[in-house]
C-alpha atoms as a PDB file:
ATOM      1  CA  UNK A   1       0.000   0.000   0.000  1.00  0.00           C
ATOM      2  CA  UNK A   2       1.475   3.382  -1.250  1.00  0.00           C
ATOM      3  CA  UNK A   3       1.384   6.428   1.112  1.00  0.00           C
ATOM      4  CA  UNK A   4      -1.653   7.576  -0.906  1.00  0.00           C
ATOM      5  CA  UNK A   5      -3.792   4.736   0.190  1.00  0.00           C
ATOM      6  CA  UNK A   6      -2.470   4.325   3.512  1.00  0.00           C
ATOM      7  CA  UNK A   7      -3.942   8.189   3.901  1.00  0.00           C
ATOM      8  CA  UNK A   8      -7.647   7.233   1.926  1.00  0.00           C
ATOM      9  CA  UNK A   9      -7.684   4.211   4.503  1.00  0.00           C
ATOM     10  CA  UNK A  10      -7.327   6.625   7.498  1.00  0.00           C
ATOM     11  CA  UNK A  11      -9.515   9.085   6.296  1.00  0.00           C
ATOM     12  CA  UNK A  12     -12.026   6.862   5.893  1.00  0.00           C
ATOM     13  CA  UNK A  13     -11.733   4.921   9.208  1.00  0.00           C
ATOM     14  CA  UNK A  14     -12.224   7.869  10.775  1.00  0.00           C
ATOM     15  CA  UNK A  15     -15.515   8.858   9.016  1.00  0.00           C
ATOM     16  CA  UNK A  16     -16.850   5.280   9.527  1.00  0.00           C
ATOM     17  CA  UNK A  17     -16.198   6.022  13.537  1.00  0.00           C
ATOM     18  CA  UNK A  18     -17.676   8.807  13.489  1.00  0.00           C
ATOM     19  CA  UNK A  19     -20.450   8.150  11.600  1.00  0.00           C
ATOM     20  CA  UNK A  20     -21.317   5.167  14.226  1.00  0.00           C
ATOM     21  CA  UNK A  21     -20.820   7.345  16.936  1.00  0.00           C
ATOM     22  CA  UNK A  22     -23.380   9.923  15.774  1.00  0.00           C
ATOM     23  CA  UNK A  23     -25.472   7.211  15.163  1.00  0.00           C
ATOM     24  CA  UNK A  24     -25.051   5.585  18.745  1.00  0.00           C
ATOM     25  CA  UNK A  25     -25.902   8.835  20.242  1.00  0.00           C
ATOM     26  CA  UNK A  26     -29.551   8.739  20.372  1.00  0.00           C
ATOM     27  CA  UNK A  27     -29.834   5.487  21.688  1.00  0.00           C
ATOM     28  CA  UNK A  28     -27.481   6.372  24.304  1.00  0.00           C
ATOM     29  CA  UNK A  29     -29.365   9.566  25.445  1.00  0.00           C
ATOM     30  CA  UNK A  30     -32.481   7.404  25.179  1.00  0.00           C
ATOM     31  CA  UNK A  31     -32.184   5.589  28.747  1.00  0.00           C
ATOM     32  CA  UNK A  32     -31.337   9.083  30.058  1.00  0.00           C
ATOM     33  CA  UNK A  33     -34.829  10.626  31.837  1.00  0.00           C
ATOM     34  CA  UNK A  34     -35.789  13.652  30.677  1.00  0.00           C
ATOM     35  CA  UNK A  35     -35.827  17.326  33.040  1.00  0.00           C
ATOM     36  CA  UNK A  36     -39.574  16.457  32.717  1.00  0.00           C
ATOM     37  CA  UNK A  37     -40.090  13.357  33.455  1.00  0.00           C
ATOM     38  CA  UNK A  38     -37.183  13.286  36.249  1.00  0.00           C
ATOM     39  CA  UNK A  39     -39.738  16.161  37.580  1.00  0.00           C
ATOM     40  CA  UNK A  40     -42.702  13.945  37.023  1.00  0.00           C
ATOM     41  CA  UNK A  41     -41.237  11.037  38.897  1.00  0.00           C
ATOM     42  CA  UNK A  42     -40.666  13.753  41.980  1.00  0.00           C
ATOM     43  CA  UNK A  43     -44.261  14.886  41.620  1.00  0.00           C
ATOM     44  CA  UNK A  44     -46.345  11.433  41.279  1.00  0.00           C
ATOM     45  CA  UNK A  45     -44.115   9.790  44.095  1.00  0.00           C
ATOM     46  CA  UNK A  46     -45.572  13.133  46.408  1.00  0.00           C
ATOM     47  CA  UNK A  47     -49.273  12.665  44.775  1.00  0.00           C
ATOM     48  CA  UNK A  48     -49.555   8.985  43.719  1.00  0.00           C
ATOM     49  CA  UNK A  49     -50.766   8.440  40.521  1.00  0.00           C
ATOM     50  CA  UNK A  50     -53.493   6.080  40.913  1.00  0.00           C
ATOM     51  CA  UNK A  51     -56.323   9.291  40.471  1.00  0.00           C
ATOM     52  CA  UNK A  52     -54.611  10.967  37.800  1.00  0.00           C
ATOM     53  CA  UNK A  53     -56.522  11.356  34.682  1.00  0.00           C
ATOM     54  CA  UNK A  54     -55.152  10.037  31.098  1.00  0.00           C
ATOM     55  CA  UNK A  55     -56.577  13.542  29.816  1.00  0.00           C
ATOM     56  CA  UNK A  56     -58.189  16.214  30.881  1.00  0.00           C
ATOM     57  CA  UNK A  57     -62.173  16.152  31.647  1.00  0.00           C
ATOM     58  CA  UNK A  58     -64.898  17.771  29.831  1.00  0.00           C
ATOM     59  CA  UNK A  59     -64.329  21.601  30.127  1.00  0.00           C
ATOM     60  CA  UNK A  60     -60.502  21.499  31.684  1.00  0.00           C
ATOM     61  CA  UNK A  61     -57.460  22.585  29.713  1.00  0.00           C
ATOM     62  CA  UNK A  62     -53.918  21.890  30.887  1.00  0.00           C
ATOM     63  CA  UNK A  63     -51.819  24.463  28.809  1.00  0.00           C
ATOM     64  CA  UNK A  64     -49.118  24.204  26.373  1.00  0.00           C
ATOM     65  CA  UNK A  65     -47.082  27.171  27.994  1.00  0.00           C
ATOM     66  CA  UNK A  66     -46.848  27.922  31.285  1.00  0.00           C
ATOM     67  CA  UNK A  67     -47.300  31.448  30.846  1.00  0.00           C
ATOM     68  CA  UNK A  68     -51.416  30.221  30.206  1.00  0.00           C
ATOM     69  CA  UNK A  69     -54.236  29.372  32.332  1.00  0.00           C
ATOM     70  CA  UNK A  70     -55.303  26.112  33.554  1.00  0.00           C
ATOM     71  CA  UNK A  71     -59.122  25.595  32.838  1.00  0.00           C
ATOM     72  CA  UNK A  72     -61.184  23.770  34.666  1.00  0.00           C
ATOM     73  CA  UNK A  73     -65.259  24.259  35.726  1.00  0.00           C
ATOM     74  CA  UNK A  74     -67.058  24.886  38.738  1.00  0.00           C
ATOM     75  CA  UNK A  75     -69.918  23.436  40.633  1.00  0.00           C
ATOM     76  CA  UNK A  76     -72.141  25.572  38.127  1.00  0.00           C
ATOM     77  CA  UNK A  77     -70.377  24.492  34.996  1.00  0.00           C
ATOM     78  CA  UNK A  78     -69.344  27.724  34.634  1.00  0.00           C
ATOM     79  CA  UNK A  79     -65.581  28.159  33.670  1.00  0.00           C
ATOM     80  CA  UNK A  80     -62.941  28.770  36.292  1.00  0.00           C
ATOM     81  CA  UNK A  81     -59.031  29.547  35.598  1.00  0.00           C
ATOM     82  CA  UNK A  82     -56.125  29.306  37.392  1.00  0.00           C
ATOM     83  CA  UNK A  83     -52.656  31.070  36.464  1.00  0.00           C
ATOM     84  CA  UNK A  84     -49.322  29.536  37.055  1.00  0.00           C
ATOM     85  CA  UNK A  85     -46.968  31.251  38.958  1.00  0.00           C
ATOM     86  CA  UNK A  86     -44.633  31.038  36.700  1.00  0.00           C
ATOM     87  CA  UNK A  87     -41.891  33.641  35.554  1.00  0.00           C
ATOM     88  CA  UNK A  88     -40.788  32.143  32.035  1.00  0.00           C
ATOM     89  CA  UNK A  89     -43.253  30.970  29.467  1.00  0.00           C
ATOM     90  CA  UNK A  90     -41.903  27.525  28.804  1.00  0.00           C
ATOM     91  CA  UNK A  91     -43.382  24.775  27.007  1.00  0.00           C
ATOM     92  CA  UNK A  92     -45.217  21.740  28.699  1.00  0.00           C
ATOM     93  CA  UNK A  93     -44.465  17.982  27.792  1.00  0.00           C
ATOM     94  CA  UNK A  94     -46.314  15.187  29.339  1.00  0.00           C
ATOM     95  CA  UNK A  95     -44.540  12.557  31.211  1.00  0.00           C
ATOM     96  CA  UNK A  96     -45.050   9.655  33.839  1.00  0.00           C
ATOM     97  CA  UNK A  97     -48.857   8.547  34.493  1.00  0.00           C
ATOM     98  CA  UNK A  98     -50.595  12.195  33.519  1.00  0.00           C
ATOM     99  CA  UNK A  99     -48.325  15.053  34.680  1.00  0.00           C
ATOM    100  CA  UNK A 100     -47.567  18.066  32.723  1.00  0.00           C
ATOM    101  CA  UNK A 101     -44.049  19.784  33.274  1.00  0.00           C
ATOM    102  CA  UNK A 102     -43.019  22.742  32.897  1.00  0.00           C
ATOM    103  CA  UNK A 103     -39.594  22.488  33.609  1.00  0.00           C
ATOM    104  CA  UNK A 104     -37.503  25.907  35.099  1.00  0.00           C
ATOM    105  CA  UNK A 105     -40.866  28.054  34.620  1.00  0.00           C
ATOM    106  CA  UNK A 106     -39.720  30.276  38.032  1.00  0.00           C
ATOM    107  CA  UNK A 107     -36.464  30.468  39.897  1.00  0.00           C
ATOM    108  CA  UNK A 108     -35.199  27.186  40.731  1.00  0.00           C
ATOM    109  CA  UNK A 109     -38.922  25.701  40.443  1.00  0.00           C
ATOM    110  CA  UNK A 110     -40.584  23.470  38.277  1.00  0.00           C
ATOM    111  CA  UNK A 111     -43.866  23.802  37.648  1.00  0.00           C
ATOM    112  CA  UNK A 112     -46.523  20.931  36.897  1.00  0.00           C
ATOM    113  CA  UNK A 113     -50.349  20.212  36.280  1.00  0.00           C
ATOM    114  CA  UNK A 114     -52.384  16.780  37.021  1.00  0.00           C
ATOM    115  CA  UNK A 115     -56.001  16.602  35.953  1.00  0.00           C
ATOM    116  CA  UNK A 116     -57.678  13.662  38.244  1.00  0.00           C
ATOM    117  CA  UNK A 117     -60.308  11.475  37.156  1.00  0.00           C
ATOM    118  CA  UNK A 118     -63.325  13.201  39.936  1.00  0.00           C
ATOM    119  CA  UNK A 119     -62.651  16.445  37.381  1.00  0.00           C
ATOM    120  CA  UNK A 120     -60.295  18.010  39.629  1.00  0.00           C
ATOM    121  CA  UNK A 121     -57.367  19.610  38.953  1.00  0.00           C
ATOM    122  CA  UNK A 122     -53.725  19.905  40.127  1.00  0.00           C
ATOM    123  CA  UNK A 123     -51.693  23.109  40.266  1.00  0.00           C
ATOM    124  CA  UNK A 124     -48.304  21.912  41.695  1.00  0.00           C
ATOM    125  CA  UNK A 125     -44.643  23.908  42.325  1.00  0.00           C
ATOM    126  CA  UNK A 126     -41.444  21.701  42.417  1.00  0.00           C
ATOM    127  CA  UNK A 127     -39.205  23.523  45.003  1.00  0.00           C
ATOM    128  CA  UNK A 128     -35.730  22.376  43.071  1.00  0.00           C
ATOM    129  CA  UNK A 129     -33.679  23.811  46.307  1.00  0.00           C
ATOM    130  CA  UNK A 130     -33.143  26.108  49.197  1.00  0.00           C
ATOM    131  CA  UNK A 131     -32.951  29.442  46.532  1.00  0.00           C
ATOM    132  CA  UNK A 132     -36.476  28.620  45.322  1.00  0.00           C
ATOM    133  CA  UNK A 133     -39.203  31.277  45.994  1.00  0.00           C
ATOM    134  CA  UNK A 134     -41.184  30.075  49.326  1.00  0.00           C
ATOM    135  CA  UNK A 135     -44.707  31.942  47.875  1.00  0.00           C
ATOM    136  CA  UNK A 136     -46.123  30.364  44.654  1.00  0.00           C
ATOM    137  CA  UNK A 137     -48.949  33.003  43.838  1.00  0.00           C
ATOM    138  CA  UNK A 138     -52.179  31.706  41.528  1.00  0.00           C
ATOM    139  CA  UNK A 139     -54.712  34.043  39.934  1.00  0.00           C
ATOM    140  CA  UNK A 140     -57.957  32.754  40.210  1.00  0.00           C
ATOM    141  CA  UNK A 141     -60.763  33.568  37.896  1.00  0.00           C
ATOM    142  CA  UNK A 142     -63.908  32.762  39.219  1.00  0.00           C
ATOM    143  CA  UNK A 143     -67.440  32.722  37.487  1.00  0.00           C
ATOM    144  CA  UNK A 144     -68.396  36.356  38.197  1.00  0.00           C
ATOM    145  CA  UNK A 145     -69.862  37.929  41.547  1.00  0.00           C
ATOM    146  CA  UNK A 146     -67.888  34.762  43.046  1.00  0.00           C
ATOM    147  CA  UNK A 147     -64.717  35.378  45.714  1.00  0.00           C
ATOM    148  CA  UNK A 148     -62.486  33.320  47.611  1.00  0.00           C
ATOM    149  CA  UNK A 149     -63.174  32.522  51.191  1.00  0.00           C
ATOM    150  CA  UNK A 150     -60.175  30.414  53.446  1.00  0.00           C
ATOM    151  CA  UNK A 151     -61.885  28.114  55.951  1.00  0.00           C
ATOM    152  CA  UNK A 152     -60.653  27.466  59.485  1.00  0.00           C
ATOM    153  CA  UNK A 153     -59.499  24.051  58.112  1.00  0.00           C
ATOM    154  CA  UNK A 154     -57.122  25.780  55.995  1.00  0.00           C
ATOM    155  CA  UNK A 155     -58.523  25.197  52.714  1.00  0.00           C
ATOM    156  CA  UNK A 156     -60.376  27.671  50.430  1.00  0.00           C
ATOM    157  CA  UNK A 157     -64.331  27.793  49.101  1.00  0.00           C
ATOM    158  CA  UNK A 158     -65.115  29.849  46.338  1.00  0.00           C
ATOM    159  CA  UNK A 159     -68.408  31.032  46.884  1.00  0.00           C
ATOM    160  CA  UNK A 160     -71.247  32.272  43.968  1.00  0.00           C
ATOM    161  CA  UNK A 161     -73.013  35.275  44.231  1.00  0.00           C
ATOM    162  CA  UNK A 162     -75.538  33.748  46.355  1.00  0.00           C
ATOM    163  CA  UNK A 163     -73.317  32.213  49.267  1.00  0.00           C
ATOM    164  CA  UNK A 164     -73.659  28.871  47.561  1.00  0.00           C
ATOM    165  CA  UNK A 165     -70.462  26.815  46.921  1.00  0.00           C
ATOM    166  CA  UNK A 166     -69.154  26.791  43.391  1.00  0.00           C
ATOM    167  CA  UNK A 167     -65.689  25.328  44.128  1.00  0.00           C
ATOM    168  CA  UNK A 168     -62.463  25.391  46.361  1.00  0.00           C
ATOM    169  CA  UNK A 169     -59.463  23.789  46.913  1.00  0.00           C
ATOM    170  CA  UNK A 170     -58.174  21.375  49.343  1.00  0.00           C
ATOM    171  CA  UNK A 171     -56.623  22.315  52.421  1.00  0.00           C
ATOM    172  CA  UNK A 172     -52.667  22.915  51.560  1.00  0.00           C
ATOM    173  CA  UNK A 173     -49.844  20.385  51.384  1.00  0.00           C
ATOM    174  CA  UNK A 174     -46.001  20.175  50.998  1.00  0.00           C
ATOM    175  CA  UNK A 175     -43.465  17.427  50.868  1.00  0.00           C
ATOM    176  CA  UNK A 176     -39.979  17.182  50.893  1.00  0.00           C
ATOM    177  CA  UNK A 177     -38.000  14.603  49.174  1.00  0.00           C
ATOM    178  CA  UNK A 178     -38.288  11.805  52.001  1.00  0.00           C
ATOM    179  CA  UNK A 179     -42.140  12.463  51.729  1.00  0.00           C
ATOM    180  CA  UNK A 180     -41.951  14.643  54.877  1.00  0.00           C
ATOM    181  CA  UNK A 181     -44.850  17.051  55.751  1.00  0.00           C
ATOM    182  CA  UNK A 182     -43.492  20.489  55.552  1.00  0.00           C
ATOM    183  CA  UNK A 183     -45.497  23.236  56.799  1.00  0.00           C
ATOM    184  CA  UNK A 184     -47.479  25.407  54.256  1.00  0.00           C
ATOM    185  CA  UNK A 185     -50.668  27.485  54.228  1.00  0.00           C
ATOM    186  CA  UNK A 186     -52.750  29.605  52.075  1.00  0.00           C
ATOM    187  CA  UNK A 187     -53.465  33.180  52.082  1.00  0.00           C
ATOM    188  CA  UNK A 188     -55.872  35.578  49.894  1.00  0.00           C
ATOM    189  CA  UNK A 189     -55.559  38.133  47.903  1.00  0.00           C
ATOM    190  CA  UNK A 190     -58.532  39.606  46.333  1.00  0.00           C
ATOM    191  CA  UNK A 191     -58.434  36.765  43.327  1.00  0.00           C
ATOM    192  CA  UNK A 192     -54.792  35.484  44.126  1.00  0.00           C
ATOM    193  CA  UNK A 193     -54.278  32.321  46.247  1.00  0.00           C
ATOM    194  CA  UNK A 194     -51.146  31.911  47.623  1.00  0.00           C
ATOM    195  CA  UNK A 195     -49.398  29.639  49.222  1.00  0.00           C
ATOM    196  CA  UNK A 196     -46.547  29.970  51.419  1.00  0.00           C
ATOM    197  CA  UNK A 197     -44.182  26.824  51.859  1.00  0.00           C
ATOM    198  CA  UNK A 198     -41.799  27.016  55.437  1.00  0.00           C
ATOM    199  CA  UNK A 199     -38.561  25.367  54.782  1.00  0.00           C
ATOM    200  CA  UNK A 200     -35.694  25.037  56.991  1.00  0.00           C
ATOM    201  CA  UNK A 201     -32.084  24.589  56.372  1.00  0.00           C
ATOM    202  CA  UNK A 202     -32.399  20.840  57.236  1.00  0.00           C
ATOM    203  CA  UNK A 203     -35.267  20.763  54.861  1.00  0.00           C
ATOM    204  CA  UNK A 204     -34.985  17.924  51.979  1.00  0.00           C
ATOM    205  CA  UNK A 205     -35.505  19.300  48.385  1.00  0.00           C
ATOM    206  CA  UNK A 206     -36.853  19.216  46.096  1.00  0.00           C
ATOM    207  CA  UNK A 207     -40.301  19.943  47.735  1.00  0.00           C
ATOM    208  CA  UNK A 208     -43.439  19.492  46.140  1.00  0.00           C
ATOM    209  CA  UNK A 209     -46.450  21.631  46.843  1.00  0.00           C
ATOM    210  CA  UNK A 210     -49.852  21.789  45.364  1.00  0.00           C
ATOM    211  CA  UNK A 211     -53.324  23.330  45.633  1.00  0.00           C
ATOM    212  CA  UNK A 212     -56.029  21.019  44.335  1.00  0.00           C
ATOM    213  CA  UNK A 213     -59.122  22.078  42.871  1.00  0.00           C
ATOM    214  CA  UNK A 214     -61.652  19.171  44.175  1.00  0.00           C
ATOM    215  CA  UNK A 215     -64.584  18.219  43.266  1.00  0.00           C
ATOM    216  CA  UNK A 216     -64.916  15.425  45.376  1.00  0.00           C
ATOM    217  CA  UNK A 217     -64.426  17.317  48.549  1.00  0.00           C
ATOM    218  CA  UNK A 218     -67.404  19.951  47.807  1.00  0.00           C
ATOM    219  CA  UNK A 219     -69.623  18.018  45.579  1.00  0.00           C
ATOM    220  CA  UNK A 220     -72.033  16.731  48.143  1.00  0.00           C
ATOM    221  CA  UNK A 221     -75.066  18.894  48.069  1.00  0.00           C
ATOM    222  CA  UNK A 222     -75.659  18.313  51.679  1.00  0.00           C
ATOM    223  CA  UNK A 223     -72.943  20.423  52.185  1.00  0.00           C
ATOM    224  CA  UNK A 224     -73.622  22.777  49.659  1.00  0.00           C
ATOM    225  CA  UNK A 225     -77.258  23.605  50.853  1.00  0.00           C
ATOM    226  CA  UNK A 226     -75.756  23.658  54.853  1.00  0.00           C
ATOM    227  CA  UNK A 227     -72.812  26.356  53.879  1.00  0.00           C
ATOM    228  CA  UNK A 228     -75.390  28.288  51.811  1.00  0.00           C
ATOM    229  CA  UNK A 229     -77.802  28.685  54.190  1.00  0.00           C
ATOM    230  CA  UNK A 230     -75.236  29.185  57.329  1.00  0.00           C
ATOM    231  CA  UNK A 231     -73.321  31.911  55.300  1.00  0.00           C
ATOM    232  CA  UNK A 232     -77.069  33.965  53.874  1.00  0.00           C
ATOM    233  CA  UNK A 233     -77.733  33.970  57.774  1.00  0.00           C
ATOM    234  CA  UNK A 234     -74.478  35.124  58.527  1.00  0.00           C
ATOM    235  CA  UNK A 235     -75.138  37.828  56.038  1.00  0.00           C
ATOM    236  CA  UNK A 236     -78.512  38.531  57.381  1.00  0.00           C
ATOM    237  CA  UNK A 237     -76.989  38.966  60.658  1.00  0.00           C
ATOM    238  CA  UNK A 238     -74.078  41.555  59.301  1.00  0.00           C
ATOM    239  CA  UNK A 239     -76.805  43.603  57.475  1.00  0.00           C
ATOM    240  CA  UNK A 240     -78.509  44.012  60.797  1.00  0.00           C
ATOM    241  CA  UNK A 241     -76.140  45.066  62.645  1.00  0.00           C
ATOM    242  CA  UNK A 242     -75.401  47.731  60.238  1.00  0.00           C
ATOM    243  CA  UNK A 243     -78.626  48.743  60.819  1.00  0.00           C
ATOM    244  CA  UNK A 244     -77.286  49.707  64.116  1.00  0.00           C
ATOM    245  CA  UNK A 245     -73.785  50.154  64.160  1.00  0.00           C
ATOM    246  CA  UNK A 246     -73.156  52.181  60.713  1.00  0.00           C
ATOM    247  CA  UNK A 247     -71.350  50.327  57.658  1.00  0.00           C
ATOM    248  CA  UNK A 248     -67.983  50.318  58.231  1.00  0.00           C
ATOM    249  CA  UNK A 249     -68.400  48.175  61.482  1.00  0.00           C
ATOM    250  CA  UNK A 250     -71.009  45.848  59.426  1.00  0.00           C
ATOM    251  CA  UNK A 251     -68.484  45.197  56.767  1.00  0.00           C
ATOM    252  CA  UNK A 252     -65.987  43.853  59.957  1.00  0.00           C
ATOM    253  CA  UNK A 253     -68.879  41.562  61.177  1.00  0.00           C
ATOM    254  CA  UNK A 254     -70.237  40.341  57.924  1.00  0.00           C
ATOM    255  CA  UNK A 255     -67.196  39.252  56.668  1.00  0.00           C
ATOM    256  CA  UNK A 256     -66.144  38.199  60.312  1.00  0.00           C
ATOM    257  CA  UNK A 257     -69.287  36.062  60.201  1.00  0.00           C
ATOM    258  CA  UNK A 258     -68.873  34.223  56.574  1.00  0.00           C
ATOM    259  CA  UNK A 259     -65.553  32.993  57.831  1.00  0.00           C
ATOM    260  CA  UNK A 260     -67.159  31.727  60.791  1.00  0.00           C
ATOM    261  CA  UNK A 261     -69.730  30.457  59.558  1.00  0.00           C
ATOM    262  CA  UNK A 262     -67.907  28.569  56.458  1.00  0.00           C
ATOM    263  CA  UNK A 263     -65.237  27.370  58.892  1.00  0.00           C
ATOM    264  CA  UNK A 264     -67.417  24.279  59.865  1.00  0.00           C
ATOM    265  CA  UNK A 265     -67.631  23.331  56.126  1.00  0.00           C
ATOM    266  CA  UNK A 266     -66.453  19.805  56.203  1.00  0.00           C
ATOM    267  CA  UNK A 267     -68.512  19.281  59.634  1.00  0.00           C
ATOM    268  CA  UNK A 268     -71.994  20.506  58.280  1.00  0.00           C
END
């Protein structure tokens, strides 16, 4: 073999390696888990997947982009949103047994979405680590002359016009990695839920937290009927005493009286 060919042979050994290599490379990459679905695994693992939905029910949405509202419907059928508290618009890709992720949508958070087969729906931060914001906030848009009321228990009614119950979420929740309560609560804001999450420097990330729209805990028209009527006497009773006491002491009691009144809900 002249030098010529010894140099064609080389060439093209090397181009053959490299060839295979590239096409090794997918296959390689393959058994790798994904941002999302390592995310996913973190989520279902603090939710369990055996209520999750394969899709989304009649009149929910779960978003392509963060930076878009979740859709789902209240008691009424009437439409109800919920923003993401995210801070980047990124794109959503399904993984595990029905989670959405939204991977790096805030500050060292990950941001996710679980419709669950009652109709409910699953809003849900991914605390990466200890720089992670500790307040997720969620705009709420409720059917209109609705508002957000928190209950003694913790969790949140959204009440109609009338007093009657169109929706809420579940009292709050957070776990660390080791599927360790940490503490959490919700606060209002006009149309804003928020929920604050209390880590510690000992605390385990990534933490999940999530406030769950669902149905099955206010769906029972016992209790629908019993909050109604308990919270139109409690506003009965605030429009008397302003009767007596001039309005800007009735506003105190009235709404001092709805959140008494509602915080019995589960107990009615």
């Amino acid at each position: 073999m002249n030098h010529c060919q010894r140099i064609a042979s080389a060439i093209t050994a090397v181009i053959t390696t490299g060839a295979l290599t590239v096409g090794l490379a997918p296959a390689a990459s393959a058994d790798t888990p994904s941002v999302s679905e390592r995310t996913a695994t973190v989520v279902e693992k603090a939710t369990g997947a055996v209520d999750l939905a394969a899709k989304p029910g009649v009149g929910q949405d779960v978003p392509s982009h963060a930076g878009s509202d979740v859709t789902t419907l209240s008691a009424t059928g009437k439409a109800v949103s919920i923003g993401l508290p995210e801070t980047k618009n990124v794109a959503g890709t399904k993984a595990g047994s029905g989670t959405t992720v939204y991977p790096g949508a805030a500050p060292s958070t990950d941001l996710a979405v679980q419709p669950t087969d009652d109709g409910g729906i699953r809003a849900l931060a991914v605390l990466k680590d200890a720089t992670a914001p500790r307040e997720q906030r969620y705009d709420i848009d409720l059917p209109d002359g609705s508002r957000l009321v928190k209950l003694n228990n913790g969790a949140v009614a959204a009440l109609g016009a009338d007093g009657a119950v169109v929706g809420g979420f579940d009292a709050p929740w957070a776990k660390d990695t080791n599927g360790r309560p940490v503490p959490t609560q919700y606060r209002i804001e006009g149309d804003t839920l928020i929920q604050t999450v209390e880590t510690t420097p000992t605390t385990a990330f990534p933490v999940v937290a999530d406030p769950w729209w669902n149905p099955t805990t206010w769906k029972s028209w016992k209790k629908v009927r019993c909050i109604a009527k308990t919270s139109q006497g409690a506003a009965v009773a605030g429009g008397f005493g302003g009767a007596f006491t001039g309005p800007g002491i009735a506003a105190g009691a009235g709404v001092g009286a709805v959140g008494g009144a509602l915080g019995g809900i589960w107990s009615c």
